[in-house]
Protein backbone atom coordinates (compact mmCIF):
# COMPACT_ATOMS: atom_id res chain seq x y z
CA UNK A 1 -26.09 -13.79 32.95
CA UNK A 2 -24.60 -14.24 29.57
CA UNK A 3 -21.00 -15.58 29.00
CA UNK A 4 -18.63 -13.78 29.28
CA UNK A 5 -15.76 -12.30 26.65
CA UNK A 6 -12.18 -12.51 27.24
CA UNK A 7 -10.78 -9.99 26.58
CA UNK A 8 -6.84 -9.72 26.21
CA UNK A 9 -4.75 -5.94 26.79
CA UNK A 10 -7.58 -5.84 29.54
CA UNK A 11 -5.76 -3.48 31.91
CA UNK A 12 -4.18 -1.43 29.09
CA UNK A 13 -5.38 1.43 27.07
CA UNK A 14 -7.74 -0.02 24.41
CA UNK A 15 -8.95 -2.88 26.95
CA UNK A 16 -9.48 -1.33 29.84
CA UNK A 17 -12.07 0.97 27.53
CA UNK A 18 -13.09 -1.85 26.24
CA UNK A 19 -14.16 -2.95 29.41
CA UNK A 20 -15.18 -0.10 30.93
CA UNK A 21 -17.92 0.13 28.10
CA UNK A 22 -19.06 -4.01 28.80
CA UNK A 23 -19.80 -2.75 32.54
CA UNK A 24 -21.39 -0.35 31.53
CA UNK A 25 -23.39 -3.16 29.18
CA UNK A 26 -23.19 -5.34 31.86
CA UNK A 27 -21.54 -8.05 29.75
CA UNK A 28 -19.08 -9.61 32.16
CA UNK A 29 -15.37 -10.23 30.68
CA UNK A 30 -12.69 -12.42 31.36
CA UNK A 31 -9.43 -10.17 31.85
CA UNK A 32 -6.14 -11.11 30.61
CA UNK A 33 -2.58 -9.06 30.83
CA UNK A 34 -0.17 -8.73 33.25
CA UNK A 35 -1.42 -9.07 36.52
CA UNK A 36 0.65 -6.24 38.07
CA UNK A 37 -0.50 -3.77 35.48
CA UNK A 38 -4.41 -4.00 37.07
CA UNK A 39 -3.06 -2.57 40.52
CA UNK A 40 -0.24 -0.54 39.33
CA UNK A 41 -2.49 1.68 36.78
CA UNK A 42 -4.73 3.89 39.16
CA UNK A 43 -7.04 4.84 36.28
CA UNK A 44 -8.53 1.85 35.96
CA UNK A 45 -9.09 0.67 39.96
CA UNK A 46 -12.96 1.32 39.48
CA UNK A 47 -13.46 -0.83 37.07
CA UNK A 48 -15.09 -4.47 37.09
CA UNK A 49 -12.02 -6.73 35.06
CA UNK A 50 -13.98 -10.46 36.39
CA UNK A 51 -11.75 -12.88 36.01
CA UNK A 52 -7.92 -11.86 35.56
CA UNK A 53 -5.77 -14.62 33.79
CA UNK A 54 -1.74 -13.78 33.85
CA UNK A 55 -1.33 -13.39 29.50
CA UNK A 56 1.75 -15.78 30.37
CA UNK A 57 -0.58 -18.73 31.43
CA UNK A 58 -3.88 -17.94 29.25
CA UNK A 59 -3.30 -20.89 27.02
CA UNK A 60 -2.47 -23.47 29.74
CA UNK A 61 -5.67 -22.09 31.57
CA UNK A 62 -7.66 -22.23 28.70
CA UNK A 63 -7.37 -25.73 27.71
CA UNK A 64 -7.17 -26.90 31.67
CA UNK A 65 -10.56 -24.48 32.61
CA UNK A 66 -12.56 -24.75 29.18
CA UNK A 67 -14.20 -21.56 29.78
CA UNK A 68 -17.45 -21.35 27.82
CA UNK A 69 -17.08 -17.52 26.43
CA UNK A 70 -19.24 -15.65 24.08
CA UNK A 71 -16.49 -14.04 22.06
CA UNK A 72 -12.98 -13.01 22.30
CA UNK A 73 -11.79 -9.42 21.93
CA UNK A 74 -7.89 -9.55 21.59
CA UNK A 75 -6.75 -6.11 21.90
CA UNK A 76 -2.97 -7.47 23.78
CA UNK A 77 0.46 -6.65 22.19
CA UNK A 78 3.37 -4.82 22.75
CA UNK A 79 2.39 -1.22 20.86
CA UNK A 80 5.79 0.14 21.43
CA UNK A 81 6.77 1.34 17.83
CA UNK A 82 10.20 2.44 18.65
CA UNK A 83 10.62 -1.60 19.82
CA UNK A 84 13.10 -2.99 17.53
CA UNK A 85 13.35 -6.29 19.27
CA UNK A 86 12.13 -8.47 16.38
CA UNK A 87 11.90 -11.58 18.11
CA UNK A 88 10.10 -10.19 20.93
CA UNK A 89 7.52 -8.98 18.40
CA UNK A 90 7.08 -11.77 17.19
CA UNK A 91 6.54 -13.68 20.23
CA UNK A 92 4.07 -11.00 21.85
CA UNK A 93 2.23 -9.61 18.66
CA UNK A 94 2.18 -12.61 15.63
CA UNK A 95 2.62 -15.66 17.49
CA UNK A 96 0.45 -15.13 20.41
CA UNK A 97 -2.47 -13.98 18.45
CA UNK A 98 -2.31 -17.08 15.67
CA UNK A 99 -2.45 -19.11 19.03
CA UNK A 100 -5.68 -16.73 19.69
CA UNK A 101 -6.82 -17.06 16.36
CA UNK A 102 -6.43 -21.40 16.44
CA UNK A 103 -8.14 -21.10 19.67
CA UNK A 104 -11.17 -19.41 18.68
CA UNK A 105 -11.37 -21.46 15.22
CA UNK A 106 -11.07 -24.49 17.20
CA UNK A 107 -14.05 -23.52 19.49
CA UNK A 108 -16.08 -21.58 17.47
CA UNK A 109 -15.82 -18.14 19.25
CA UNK A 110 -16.49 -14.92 17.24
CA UNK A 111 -12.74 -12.79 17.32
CA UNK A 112 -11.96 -9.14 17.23
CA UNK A 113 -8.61 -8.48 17.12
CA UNK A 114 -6.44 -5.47 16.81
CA UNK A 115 -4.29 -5.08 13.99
CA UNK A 116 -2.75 -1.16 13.23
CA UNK A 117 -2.00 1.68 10.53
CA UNK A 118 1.33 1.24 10.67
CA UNK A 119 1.39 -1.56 8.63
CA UNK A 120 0.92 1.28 6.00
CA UNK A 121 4.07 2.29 6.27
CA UNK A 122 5.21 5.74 4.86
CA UNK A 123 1.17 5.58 3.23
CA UNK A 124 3.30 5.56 -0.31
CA UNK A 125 0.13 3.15 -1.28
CA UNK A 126 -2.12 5.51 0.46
CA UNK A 127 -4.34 3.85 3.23
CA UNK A 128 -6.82 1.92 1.49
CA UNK A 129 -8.35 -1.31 3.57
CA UNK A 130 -8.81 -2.98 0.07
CA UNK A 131 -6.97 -6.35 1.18
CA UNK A 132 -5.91 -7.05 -2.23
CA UNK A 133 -3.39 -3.97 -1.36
CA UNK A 134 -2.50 -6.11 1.90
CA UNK A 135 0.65 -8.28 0.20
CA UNK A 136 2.07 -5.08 -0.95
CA UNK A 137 2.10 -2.93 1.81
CA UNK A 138 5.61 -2.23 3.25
CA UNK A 139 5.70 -0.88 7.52
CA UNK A 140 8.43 0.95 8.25
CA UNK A 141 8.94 -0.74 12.02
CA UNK A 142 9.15 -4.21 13.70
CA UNK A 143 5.85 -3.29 15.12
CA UNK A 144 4.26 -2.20 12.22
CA UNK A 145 6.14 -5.64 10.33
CA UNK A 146 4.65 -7.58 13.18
CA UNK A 147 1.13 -6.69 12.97
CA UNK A 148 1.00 -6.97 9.11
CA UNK A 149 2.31 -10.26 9.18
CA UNK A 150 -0.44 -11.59 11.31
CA UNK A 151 -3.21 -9.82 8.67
CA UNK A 152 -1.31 -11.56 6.33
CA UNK A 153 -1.61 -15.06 8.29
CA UNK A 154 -4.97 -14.36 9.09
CA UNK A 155 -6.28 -14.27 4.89
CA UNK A 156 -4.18 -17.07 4.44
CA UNK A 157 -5.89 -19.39 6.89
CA UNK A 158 -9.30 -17.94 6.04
CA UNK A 159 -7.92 -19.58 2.44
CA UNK A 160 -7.73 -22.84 4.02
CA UNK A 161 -10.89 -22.87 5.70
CA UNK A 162 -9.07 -22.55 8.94
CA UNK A 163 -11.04 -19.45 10.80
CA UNK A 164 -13.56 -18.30 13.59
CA UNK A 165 -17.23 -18.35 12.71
CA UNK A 166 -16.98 -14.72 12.33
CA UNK A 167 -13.56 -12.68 12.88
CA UNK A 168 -12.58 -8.93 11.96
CA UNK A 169 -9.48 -7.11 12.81
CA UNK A 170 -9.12 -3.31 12.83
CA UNK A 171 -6.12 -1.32 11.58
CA UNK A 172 -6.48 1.10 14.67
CA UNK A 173 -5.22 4.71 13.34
CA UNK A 174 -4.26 7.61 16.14
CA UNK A 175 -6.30 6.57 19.06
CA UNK A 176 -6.45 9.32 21.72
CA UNK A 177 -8.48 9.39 25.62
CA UNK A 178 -8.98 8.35 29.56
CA UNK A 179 -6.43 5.49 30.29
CA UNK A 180 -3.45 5.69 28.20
CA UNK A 181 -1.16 7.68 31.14
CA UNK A 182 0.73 4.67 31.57
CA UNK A 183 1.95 4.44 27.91
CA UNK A 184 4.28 7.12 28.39
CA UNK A 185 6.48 8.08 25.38
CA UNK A 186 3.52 5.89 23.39
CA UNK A 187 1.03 7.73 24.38
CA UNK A 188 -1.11 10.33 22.61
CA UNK A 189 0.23 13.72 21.85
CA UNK A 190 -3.48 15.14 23.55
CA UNK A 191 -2.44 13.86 26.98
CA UNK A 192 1.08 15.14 26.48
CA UNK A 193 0.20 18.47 25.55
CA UNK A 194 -2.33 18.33 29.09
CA UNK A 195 0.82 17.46 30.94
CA UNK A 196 3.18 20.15 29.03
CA UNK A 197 0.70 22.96 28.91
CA UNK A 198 -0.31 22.47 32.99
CA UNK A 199 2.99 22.25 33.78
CA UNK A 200 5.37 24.36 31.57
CA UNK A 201 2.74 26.70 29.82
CA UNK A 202 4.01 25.27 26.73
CA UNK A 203 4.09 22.32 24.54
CA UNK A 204 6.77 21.26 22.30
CA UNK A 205 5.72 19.46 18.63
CA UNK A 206 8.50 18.06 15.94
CA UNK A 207 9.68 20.54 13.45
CA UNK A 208 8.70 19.34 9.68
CA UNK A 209 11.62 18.35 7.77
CA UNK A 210 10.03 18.11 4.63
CA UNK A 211 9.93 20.79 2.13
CA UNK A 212 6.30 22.26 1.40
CA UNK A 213 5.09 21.13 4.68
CA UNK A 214 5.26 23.85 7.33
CA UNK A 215 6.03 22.96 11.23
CA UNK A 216 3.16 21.84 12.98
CA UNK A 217 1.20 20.72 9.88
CA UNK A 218 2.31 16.77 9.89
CA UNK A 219 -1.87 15.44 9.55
CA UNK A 220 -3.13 12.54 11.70
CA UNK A 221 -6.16 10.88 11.61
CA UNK A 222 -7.23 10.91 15.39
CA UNK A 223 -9.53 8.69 16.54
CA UNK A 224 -11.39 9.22 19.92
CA UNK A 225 -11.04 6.38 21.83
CA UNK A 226 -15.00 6.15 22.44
CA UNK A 227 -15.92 5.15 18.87
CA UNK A 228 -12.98 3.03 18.52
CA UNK A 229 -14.82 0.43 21.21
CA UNK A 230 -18.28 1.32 19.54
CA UNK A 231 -16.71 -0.14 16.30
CA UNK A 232 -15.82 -3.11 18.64
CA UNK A 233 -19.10 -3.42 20.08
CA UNK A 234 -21.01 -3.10 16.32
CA UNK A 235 -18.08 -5.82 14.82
CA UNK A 236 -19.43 -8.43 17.55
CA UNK A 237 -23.41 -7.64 17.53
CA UNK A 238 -23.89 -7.14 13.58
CA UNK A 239 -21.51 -9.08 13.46
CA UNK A 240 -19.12 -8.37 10.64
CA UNK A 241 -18.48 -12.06 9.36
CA UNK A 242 -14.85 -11.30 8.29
CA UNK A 243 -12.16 -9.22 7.29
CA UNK A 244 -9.86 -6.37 7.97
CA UNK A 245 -11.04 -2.73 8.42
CA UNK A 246 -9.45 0.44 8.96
CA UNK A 247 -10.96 2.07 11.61
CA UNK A 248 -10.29 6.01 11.95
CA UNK A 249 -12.32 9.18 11.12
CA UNK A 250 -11.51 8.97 7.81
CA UNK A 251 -10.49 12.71 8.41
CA UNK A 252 -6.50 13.49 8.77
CA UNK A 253 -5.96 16.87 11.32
CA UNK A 254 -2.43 18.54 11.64
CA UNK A 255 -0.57 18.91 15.09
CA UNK A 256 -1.60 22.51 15.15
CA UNK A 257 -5.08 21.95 15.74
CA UNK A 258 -4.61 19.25 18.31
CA UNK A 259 -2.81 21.81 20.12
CA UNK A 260 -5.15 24.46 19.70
CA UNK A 261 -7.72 22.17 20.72
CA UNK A 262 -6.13 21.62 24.02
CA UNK A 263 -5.35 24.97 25.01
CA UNK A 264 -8.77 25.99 24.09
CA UNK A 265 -10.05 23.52 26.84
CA UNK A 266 -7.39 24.32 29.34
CA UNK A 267 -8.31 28.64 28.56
CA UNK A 268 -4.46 29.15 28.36
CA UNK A 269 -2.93 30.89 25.98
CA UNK A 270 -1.64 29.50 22.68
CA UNK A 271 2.57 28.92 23.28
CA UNK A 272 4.32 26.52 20.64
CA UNK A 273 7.76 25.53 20.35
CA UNK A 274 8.98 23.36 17.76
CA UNK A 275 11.91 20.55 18.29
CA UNK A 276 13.84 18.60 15.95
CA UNK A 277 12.05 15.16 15.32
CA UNK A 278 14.69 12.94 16.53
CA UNK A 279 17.24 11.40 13.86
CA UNK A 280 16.56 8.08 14.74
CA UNK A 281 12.70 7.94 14.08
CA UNK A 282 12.90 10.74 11.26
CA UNK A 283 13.25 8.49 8.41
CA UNK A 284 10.17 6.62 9.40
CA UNK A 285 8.24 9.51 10.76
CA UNK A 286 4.65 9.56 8.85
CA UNK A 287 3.76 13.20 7.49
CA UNK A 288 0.12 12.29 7.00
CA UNK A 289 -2.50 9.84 7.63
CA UNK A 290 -6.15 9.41 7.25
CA UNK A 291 -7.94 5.97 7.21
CA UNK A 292 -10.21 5.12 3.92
CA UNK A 293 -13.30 4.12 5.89
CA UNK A 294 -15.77 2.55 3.18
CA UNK A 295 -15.80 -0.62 3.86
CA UNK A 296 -16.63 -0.39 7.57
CA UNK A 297 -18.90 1.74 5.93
CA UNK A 298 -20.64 -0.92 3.64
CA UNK A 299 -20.95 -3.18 6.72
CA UNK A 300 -23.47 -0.72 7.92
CA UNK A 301 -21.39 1.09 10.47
CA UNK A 302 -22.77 4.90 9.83
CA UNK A 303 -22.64 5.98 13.25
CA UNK A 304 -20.65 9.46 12.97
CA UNK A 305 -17.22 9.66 14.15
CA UNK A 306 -16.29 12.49 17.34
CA UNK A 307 -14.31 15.56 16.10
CA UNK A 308 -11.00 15.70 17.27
CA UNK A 309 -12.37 19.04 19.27
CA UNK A 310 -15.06 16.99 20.91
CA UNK A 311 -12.94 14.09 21.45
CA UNK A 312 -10.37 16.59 23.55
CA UNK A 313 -13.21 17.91 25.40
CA UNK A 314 -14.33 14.80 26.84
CA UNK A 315 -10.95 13.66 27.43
CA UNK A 316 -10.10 16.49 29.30
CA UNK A 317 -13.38 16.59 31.53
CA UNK A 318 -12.40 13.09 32.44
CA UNK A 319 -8.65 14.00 32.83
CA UNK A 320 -10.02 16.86 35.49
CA UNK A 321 -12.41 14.70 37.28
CA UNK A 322 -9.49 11.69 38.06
CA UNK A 323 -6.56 14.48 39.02
C-alpha cells in the first residue's frame, strides 16, 4: 500500500471530496478535523476517512507518532466570511497552516494547501494569479485578510529557502456540489436554491445596488467541486513545484443562470424574488468574479473545466440519490 496523505478539513466540504476521490484511487489518507463533525455530517458516513486525528492535537501527534506520509493536502480553516473574529482567524487559518507549512519543510512532504479569491477583494486589481500583484492586493474581510497573509508568508519563506520540496496553494473561487449541507449560510447558492425551490417554489437572490447592473446579474465564477479536487490530484502527481494558482473556470456566470440552471433540473417553473443584500455585507459584496487561469494553464493543466449547467446536473442527481 502506499503512504498515506493527511489530509486536514477531512470531514468538511472540500476534504471530504477530497477524500472521497483518494478512495476512489485507493490512496489511503490520514483524516484530520473535528472529530464530531465525521459522525454528525450524514453525507459523508460512507466514506473511508483512515485515520482521524482531532485538528486540536495534530501537531502533538505528529511529532509523538512520526507518521511517514506521502504528501499533505491542507484544505482546514474556518471559511466563514462573515467571521470578524480576527484573532480567531488568525489562530485557525494563518497560524495553523505556517505550523503545516514548517512541518512539511521540515520533513520533506509535498503540500497543497488552500488559499481563496477573496483575498482579491472588491477585484479593483482584477483577479490575476501574477504573484507580483500578491503585496498589493487588498480583501475586504478577516477571512479574506487571513488567507492572504499566509500567501504572503508562504513567498516570503520560499525567499529564505525555507519550503516543502514542492508546495502550491490554490485561490479556490465559487466552489459548488455533494457535501457542503452543513455549511449553512456559507454554503453555495446551488444547494440553496434546491432547498428554496423544493420547498417554497421560489428562490430569493440579492437585489443589485449598483447602477448599470440589473438584479440577478452579480457574475461568479463557479467552480464544480469535481475539478476543483482534479486540480488537487494533477498539483501532487505532475507535481507543480511551487506557487500560487487561481483555480476557477476562468468563466464568470450571473445569479440568473444559476437559478435557471436549477429549476431546469428540478422541471419547475422559473419564480424569482429579489431581496435587499443585507447592509452589513453590502459594502463588501463582490459584483463580479472570474479567475485568470493561465498559469495553471502553463503547468500543463488543460483538462476542461464542467459548465456551471453540468456541474448542477450532477449535483442534483447526487442531491436526489442521498434525500
Amino acid at each position: 500500500m502506499s503512504k498515506p496523505i493527511l489530509v486536514t478539513g477531512a470531514a468538511g466540504f472540500i476534504g471530504s471530496a477530497f477524500v472521497e476521490s483518494c478512495n476512489r484511487l485507493n490512496i489511503p489518507v490520514i483524516s484530520v478535523d473535528e472529530p464530531t463533525y465525521f459522525t454528525s455530517r450524514s453525507e459523508h458516513k460512507a466514506l473511508q476517512f483512515g485515520q482521524i486525528i482531532d485538528r486540536e492535537r495534530l501537531f502533538e501527534w505528529l511529532e509523538s507518532k512520526r507518521p511517514v506520509l506521502s504528501a499533505i493536502v491542507h484544505i482546514g480553516a474556518c471559511t466563514d466570511t462573515t467571521e470578524m473574529d480576527e484573532a480567531y482567524l488568525s489562530k485557525m487559518n494563518l497560524e495553523y497552516t505556517k505550523k503545516i507549512w514548517e512541518y512539511a519543510t521540515k520533513h520533506a512532504l509535498p503540500l497543497v494547501y488552500a488559499s481563496s479569491a477573496a483575498t482579491y477583494g472588491d477585484g479593483a486589481l482584477g483577479y490575476d494569479d501574477d504573484e507580483r500583484l500578491i503585496p498589493k492586493l487588498k480583501p475586504m474581510n478577516p477571512y479574506g485578510e487571513s488567507k492572504q497573509q499566509f500567501d504572503l508568508w508562504a513567498l516570503e519563506q520560499e525567499k529564505q529557502g525555507k519550503h516543502p520540496p514542492s508546495w502550491s496553494g490554490f485561490k479556490f473561487f465559487n466552489v459548488y456540489g455533494f457535501g457542503e449541507r452543513h455549511k449553512e449560510k456559507m454554503s453555495s447558492v446551488v444547494i440553496q436554491a434546491f432547498d428554496q425551490i423544493n420547498q417554497k417554489g421560489f428562490i430569493k437572490l440579492f437585489k443589485s445596488h449598483r447602477e448599470g447592473i440589473p438584479h440577478g446579474h452579480q457574475e461568479r465564477d463557479f467552480v464544480y467541486v469535481g475539478d476543483v479536487i482534479q486540480v488537487l490530484h494533477f498539483a501532487l502527481q505532475k507535481p507543480i513545484q511551487r506557487g500560487i494558482y487561481n483555480l476557477g473556470t476562468g468563466k464568470a456566470r450571473t445569479f440568473l443562470d444559476l437559478a435557471r440552471a436549477v429549476f431546469k433540473e428540478l422541471h419547475k417553473p422559473e419564480k424569482i424574488e429579489f431581496m435587499d443584500t443585507p447592509i452589513q455585507i453590502r459594502g463588501r459584496y463582490q459584483y463580479f468574479t472570474q479567475a485568470k487561469m493561465d498559469r495553471l494553464k502553463a503547468q500543463g493543466y488543460h483538462t476542461p473545466f464542467t459548465s456551471l449547467e453540468e456541474g448542477i446536473h450532477q449535483y442534483i442527481q447526487k442531491l436526489h440519490k442521498f434525500y
